[in-house]
Protein backbone atom coordinates (compact mmCIF):
# COMPACT_ATOMS: atom_id res chain seq x y z
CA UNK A 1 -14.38 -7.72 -16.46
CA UNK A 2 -16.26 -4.08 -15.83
CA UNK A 3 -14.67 -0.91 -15.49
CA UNK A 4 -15.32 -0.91 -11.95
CA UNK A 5 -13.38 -4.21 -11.12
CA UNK A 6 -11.02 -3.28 -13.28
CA UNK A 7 -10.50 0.49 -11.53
CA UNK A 8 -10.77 -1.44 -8.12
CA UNK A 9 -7.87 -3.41 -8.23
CA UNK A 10 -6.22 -0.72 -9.85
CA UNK A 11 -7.27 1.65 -6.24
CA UNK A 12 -6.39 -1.81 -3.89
CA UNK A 13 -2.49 -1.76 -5.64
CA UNK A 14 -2.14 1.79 -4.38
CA UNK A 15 -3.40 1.38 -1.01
CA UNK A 16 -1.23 -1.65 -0.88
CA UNK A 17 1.38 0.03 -2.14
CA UNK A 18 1.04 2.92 0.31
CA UNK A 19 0.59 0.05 3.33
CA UNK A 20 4.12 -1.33 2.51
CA UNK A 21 5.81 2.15 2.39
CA UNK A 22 4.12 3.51 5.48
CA UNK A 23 5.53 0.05 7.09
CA UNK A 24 8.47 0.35 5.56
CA UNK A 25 8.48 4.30 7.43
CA UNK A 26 7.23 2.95 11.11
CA UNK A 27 9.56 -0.40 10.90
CA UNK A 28 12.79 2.06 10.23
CA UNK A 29 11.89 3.98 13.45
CA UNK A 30 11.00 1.11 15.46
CA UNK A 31 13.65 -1.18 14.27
CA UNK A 32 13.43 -4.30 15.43
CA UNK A 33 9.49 -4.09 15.64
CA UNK A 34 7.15 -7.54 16.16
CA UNK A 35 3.91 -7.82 13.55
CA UNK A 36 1.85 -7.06 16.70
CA UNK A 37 3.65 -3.98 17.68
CA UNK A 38 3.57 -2.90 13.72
CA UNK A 39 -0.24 -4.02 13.84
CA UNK A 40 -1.11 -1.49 16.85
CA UNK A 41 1.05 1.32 15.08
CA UNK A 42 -0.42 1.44 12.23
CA UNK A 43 -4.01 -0.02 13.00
CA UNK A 44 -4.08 -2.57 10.39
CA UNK A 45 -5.00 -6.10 11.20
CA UNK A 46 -2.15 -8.68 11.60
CA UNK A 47 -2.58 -10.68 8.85
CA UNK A 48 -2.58 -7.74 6.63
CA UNK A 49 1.00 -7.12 8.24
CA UNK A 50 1.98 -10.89 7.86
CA UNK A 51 1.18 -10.66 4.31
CA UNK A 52 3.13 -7.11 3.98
CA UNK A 53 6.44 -8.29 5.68
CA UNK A 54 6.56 -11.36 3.69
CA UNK A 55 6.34 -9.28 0.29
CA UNK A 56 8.94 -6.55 1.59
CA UNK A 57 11.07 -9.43 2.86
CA UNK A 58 10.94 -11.05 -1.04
CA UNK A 59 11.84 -7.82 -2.09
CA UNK A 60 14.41 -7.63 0.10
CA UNK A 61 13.65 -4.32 1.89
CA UNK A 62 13.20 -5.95 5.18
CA UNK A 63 15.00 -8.76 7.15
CA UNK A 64 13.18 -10.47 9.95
CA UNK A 65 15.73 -10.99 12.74
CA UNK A 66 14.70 -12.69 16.27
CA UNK A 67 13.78 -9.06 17.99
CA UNK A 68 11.53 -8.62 15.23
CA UNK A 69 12.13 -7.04 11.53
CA UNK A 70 14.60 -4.33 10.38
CA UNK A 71 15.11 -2.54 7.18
CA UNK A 72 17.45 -3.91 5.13
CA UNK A 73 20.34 -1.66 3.03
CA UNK A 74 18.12 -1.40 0.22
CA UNK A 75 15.80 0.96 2.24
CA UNK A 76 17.18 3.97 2.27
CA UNK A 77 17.78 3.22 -2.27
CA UNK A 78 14.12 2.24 -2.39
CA UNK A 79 13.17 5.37 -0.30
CA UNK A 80 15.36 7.65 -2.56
CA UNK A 81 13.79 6.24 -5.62
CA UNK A 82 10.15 6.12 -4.90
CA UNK A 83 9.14 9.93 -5.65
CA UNK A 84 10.77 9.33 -9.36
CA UNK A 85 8.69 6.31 -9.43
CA UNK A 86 5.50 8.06 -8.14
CA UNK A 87 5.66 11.07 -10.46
CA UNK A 88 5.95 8.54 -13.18
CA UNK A 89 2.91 6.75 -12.47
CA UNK A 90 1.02 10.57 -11.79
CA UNK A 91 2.41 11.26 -15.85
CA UNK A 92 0.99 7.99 -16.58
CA UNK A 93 -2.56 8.80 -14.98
CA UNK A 94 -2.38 11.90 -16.41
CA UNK A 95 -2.03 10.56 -19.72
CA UNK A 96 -5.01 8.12 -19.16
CA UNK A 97 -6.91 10.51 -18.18
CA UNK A 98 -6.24 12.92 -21.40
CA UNK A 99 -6.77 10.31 -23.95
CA UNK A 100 -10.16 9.17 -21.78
CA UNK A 101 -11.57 12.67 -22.21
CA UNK A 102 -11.12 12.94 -26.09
């Protein structure tokens, strides 16, 4: 495995990552919202939204009711939580990036 495969998937988790939460963001407004609506909104192709939903459905973040999905009560926790979580992983980069310049 190169560096550059290695730093790709690294780059795909965060855009991934920043797919779910800005779904997570348009499906609380639009509550319940369809994957074609979601798809239009945020101009990502429906499979890509398929696949989303069914990973923040496992994590339990959404529900998918007949109108469509809805945030679950976890939501406004995970929200809450995530700039902790971010700022940890910008310490951790910046760590990485320290020791790689030695």
């Amino acid at each position: 495995m190169g560096v550059a495969s290695m730093l790709g998937r690294t780059t795909e988790e965060l855009e991934l990552l920043q797919r779910h939460i800005e779904m997570l963001r348009v499906t609380k407004e639009n509550q319940p919202i369809g994957i074609i609506r979601l798809s239009e909104i945020l101009g990502v192709p429906k499979h890509k939204v398929r696949y989303s939903l069914r990973l923040l459905e496992r994590e339990g973040l959404i529900a998918a009711t007949g109108g469509g999905a809805v945030v679950s009560e976890k939501y406004d926790e995970f929200m809450a939580d995530l700039p902790d979580f971010l700022d940890s992983v910008v310490k951790k980069v910046e760590t990485i990036k320290t020791e790689a310049s030695r």
